[in-house]
C-alpha atoms as a PDB file:
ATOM      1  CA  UNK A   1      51.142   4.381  30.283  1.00  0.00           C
ATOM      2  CA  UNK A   2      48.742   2.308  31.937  1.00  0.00           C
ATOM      3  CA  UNK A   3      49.206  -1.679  31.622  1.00  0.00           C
ATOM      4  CA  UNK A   4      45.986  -3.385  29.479  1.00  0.00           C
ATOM      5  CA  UNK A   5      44.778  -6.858  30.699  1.00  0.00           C
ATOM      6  CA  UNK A   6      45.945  -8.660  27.953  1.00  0.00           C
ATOM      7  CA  UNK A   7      49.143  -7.711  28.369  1.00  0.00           C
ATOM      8  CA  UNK A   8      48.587  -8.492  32.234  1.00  0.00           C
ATOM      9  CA  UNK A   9      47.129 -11.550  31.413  1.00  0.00           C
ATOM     10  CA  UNK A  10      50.243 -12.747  29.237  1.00  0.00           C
ATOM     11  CA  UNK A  11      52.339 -11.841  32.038  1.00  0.00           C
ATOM     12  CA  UNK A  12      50.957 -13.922  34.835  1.00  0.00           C
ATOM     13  CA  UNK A  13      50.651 -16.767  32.293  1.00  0.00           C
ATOM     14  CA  UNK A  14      54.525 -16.448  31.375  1.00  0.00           C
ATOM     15  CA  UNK A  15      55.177 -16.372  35.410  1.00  0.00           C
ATOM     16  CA  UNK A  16      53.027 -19.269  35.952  1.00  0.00           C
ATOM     17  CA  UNK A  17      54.676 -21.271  33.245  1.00  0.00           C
ATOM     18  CA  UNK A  18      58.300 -20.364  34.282  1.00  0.00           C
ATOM     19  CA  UNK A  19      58.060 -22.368  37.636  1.00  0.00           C
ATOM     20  CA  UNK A  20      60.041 -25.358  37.728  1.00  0.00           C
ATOM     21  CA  UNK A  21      57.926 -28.598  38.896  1.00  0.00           C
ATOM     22  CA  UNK A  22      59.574 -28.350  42.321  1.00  0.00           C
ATOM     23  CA  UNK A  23      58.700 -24.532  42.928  1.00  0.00           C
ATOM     24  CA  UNK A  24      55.438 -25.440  41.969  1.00  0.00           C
ATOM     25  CA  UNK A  25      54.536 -28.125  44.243  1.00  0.00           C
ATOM     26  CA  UNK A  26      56.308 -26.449  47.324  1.00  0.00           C
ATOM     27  CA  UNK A  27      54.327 -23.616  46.841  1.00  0.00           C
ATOM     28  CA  UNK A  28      50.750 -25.982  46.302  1.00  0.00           C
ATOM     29  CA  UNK A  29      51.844 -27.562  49.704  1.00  0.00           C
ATOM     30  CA  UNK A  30      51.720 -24.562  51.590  1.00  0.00           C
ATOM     31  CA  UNK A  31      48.588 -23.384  49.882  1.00  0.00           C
ATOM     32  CA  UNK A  32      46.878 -26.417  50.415  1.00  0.00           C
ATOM     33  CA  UNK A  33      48.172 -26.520  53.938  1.00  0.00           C
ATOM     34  CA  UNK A  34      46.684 -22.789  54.359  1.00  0.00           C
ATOM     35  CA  UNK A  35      43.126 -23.965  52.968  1.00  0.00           C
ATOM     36  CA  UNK A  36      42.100 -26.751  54.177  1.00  0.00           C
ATOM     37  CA  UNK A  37      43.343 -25.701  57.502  1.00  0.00           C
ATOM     38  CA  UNK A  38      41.261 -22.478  57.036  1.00  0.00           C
ATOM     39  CA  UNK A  39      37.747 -21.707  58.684  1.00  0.00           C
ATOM     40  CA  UNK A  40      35.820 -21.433  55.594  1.00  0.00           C
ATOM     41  CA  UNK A  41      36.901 -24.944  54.216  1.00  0.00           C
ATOM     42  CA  UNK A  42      36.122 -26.536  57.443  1.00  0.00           C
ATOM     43  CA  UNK A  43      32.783 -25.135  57.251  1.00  0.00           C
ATOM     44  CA  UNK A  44      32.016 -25.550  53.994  1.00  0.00           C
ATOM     45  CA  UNK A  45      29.799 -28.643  52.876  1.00  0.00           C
ATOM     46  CA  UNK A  46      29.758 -27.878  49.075  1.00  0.00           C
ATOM     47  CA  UNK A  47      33.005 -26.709  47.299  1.00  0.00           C
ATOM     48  CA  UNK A  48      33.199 -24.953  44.100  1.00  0.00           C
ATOM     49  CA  UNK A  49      36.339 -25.619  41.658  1.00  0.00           C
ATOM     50  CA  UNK A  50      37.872 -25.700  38.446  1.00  0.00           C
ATOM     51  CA  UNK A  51      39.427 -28.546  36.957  1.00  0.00           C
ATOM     52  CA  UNK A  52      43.137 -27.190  36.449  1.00  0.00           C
ATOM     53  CA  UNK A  53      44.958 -27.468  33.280  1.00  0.00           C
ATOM     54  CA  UNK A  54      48.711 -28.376  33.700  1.00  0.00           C
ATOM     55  CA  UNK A  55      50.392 -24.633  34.032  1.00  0.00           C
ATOM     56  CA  UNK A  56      47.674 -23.672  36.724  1.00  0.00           C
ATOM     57  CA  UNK A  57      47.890 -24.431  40.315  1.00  0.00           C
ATOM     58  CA  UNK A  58      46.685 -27.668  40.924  1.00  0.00           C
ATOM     59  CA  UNK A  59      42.895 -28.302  42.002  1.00  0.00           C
ATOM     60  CA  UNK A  60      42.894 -31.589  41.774  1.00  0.00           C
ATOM     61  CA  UNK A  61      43.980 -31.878  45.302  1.00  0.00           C
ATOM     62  CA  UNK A  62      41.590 -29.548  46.701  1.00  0.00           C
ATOM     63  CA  UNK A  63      38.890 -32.006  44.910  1.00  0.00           C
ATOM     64  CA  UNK A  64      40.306 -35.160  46.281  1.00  0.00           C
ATOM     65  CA  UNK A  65      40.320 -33.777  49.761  1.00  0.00           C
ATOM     66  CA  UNK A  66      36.755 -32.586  49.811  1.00  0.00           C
ATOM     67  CA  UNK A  67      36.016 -35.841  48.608  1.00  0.00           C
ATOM     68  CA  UNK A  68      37.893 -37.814  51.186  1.00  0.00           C
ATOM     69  CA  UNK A  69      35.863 -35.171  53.647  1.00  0.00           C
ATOM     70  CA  UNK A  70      32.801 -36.203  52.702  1.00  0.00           C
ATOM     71  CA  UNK A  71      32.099 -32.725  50.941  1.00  0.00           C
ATOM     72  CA  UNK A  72      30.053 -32.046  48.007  1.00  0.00           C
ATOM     73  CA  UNK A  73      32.339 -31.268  45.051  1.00  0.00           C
ATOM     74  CA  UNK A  74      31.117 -28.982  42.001  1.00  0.00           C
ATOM     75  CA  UNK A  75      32.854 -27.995  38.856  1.00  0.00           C
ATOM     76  CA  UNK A  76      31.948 -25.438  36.257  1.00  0.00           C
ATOM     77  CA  UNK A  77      30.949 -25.781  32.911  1.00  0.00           C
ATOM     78  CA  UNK A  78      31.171 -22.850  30.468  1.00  0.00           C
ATOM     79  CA  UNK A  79      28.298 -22.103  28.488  1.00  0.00           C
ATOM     80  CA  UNK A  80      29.719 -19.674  25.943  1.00  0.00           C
ATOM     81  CA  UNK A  81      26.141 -19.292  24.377  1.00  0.00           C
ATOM     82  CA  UNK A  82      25.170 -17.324  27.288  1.00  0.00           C
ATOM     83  CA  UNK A  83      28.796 -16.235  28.404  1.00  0.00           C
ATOM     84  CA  UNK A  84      27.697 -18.103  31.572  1.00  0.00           C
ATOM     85  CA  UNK A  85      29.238 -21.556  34.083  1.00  0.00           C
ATOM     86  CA  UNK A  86      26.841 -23.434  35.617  1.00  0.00           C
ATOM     87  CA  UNK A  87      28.294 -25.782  38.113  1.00  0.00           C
ATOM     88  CA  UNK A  88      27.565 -29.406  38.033  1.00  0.00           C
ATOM     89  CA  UNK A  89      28.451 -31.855  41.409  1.00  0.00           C
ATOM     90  CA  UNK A  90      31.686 -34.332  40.881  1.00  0.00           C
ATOM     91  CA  UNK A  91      31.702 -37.568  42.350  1.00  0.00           C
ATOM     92  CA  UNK A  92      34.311 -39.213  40.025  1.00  0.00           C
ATOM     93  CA  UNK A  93      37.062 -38.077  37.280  1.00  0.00           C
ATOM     94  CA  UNK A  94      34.901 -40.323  34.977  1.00  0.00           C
ATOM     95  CA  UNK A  95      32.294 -37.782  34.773  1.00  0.00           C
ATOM     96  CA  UNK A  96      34.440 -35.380  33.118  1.00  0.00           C
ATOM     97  CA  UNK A  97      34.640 -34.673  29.823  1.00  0.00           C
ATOM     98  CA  UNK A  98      37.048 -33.130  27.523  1.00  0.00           C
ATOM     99  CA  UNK A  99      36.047 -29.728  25.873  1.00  0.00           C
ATOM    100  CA  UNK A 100      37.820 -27.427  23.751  1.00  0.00           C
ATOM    101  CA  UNK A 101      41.380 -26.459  23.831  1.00  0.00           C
ATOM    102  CA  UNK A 102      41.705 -29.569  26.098  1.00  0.00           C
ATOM    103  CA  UNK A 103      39.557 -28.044  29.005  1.00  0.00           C
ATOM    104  CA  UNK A 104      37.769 -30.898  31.383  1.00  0.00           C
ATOM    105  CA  UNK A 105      34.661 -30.117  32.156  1.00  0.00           C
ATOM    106  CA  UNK A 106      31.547 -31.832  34.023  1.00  0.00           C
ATOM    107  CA  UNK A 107      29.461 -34.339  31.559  1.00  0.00           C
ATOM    108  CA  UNK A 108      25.562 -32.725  32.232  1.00  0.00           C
ATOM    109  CA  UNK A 109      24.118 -36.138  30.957  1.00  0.00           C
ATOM    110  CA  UNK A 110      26.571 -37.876  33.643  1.00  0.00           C
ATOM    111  CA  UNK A 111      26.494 -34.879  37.163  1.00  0.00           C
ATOM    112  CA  UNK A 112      23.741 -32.895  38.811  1.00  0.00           C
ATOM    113  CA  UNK A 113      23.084 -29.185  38.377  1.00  0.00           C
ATOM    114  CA  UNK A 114      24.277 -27.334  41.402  1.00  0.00           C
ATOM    115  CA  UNK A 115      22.521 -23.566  41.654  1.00  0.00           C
ATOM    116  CA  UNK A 116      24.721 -21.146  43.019  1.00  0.00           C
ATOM    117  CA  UNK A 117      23.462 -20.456  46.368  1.00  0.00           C
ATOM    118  CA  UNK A 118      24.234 -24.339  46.874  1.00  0.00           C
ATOM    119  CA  UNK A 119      27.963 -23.488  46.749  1.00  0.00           C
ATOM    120  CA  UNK A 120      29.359 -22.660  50.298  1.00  0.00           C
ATOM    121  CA  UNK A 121      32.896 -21.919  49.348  1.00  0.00           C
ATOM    122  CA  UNK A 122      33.938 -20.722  45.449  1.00  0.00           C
ATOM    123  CA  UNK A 123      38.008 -21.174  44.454  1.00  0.00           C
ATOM    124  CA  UNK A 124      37.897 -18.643  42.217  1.00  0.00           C
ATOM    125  CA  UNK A 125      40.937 -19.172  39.491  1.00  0.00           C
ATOM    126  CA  UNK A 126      43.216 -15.990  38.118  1.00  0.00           C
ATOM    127  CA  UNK A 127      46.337 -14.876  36.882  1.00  0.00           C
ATOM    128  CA  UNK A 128      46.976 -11.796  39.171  1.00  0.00           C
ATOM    129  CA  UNK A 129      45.637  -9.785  42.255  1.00  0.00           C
ATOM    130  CA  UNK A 130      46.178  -6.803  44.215  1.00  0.00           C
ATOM    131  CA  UNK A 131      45.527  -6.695  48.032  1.00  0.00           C
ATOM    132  CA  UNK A 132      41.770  -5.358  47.632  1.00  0.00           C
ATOM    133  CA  UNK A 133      40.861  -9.180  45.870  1.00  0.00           C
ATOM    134  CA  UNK A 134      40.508  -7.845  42.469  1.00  0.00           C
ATOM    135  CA  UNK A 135      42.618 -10.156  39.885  1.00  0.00           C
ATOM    136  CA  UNK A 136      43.002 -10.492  35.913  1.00  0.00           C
ATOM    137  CA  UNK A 137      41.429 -13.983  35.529  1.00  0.00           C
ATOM    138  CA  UNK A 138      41.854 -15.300  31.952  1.00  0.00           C
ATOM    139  CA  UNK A 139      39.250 -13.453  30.117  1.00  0.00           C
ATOM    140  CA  UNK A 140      35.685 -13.372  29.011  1.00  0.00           C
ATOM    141  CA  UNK A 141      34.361 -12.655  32.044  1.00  0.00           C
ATOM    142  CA  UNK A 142      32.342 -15.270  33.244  1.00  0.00           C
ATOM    143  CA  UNK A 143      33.463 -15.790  37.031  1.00  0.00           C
ATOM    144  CA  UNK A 144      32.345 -12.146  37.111  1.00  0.00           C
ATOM    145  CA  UNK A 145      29.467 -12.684  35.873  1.00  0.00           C
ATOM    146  CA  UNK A 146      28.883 -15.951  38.204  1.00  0.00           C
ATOM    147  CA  UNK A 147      30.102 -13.949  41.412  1.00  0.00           C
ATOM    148  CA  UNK A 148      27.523 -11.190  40.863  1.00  0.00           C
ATOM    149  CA  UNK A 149      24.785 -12.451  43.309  1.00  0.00           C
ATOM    150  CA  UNK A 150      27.087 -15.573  44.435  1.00  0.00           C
ATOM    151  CA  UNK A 151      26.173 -15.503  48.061  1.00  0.00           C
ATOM    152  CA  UNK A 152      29.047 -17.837  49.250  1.00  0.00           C
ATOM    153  CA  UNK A 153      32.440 -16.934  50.500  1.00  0.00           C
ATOM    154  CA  UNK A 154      35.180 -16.880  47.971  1.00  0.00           C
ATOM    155  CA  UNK A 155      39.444 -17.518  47.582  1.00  0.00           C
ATOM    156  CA  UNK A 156      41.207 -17.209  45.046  1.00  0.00           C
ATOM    157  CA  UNK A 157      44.670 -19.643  45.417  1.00  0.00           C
ATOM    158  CA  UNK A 158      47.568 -17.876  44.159  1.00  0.00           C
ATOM    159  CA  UNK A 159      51.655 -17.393  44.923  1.00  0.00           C
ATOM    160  CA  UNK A 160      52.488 -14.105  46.092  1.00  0.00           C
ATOM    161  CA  UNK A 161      54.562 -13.487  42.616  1.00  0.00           C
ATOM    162  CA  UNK A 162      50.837 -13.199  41.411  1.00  0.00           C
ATOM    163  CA  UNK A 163      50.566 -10.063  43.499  1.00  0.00           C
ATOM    164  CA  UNK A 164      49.885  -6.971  41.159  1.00  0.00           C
ATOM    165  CA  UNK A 165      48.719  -4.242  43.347  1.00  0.00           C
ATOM    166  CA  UNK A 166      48.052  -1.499  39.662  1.00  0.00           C
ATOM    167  CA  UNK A 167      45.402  -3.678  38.258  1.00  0.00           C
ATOM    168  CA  UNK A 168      42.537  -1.840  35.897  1.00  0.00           C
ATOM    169  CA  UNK A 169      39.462  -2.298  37.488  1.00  0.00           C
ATOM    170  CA  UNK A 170      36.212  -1.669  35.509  1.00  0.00           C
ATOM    171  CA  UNK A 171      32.793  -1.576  36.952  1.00  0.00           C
ATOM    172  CA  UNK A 172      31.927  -5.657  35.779  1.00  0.00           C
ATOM    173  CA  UNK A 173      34.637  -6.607  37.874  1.00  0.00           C
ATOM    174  CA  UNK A 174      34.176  -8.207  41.107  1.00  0.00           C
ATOM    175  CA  UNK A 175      36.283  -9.146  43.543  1.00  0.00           C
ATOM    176  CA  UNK A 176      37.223 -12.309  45.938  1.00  0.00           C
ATOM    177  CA  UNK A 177      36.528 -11.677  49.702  1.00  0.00           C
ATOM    178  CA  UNK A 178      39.985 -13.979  50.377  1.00  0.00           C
ATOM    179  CA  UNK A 179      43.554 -14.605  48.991  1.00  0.00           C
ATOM    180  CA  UNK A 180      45.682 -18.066  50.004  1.00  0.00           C
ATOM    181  CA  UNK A 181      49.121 -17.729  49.351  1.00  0.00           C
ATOM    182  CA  UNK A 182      52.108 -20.135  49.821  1.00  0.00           C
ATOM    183  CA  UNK A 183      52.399 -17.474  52.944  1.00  0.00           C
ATOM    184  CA  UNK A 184      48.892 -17.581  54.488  1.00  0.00           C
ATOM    185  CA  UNK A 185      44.811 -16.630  53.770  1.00  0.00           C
ATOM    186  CA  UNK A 186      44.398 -12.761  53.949  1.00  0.00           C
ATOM    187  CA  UNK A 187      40.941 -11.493  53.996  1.00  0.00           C
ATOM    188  CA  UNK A 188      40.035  -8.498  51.318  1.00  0.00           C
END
């Protein structure tokens, strides 16, 4: 019987949750290490990330250090109107503001508009992915629908106990062109 994405879904949440705080941050070292040591960050002048919530791998980070590198930093903002994120440029955590079920987002009245084609390098969140670059993100779609077209390179940031190699794939998804693990950057 072939696993759904929900039930996918609750399983990389449940692994994701089960780390201890240690585990955690060892593994964030080494995948921190791995990307901003890596070709495409060095390259990149304008960064696209999430704000993490507290079970997620840290981003907050991977937004400091583009900061401190003189990068441009963007963050999304859902638009669930449309099904859509636009991403908005980050100077300071006081231009965030908080959204439903305790998401941070960018303030619009308080950031700039960034188009996609602006965005060099995407970190593209998830809860698994298989060697090809396809993962289970957490639902509705809408990095999907922002990667269609996204001309920028693209990671996703995840431990190798996030490796699922019998994910469901249907046509709308689309996949990241690299993985960072705690063990390295592989190319899809």
């Amino acid at each position: 019987m072939a696993v759904n994405k929900s039930d996918l879904r609750k399983q990389g949440k449940i692994m994701l949750k089960s780390l201890t705080s240690a585990e955690k941050h060892e593994k964030e070292a080494y995948m921190y290490e791995h990307l901003f040591h890596s070709e495409l960050w060095k390259k990149a002048q304008t960064i696209g990330v999430t704000v993490s919530q507290a079970h997620e791998w840290s981003t907050f980070p991977i937004i400091e250090q583009g900061w401190q590198e003189q990068k441009i930093v963007s963050v999304p903002k859902c638009d669930p109107d449309h099904k859509e994120l636009n991403f908005y440029q980050l100077s300071d955590y006081s231009e965030l503001e908080t959204v439903y079920f305790g998401l941070k987002e960018p303030d619009p009245a308080k950031t700039k508009y960034l188009p996609k084609q602006h965005i060099d390098l995407l970190i593209v969140p998830g809860l698994l992915f298989n060697s090809k670059g396809y993962r289970i993100g957490y639902g509705g779609g809408y990095y999907d629908r922002f990667l269609t077209g996204f001309p920028g390179a693209t990671i996703m940031i995840a431990s190798e106990e996030q490796r699922h190699e019998q994910l469901p794939i249907e046509e709308f998804d689309r996949k990241v062109a690299n993985i960072i693990t705690e063990q390295g950057m592989v190319s899809t």
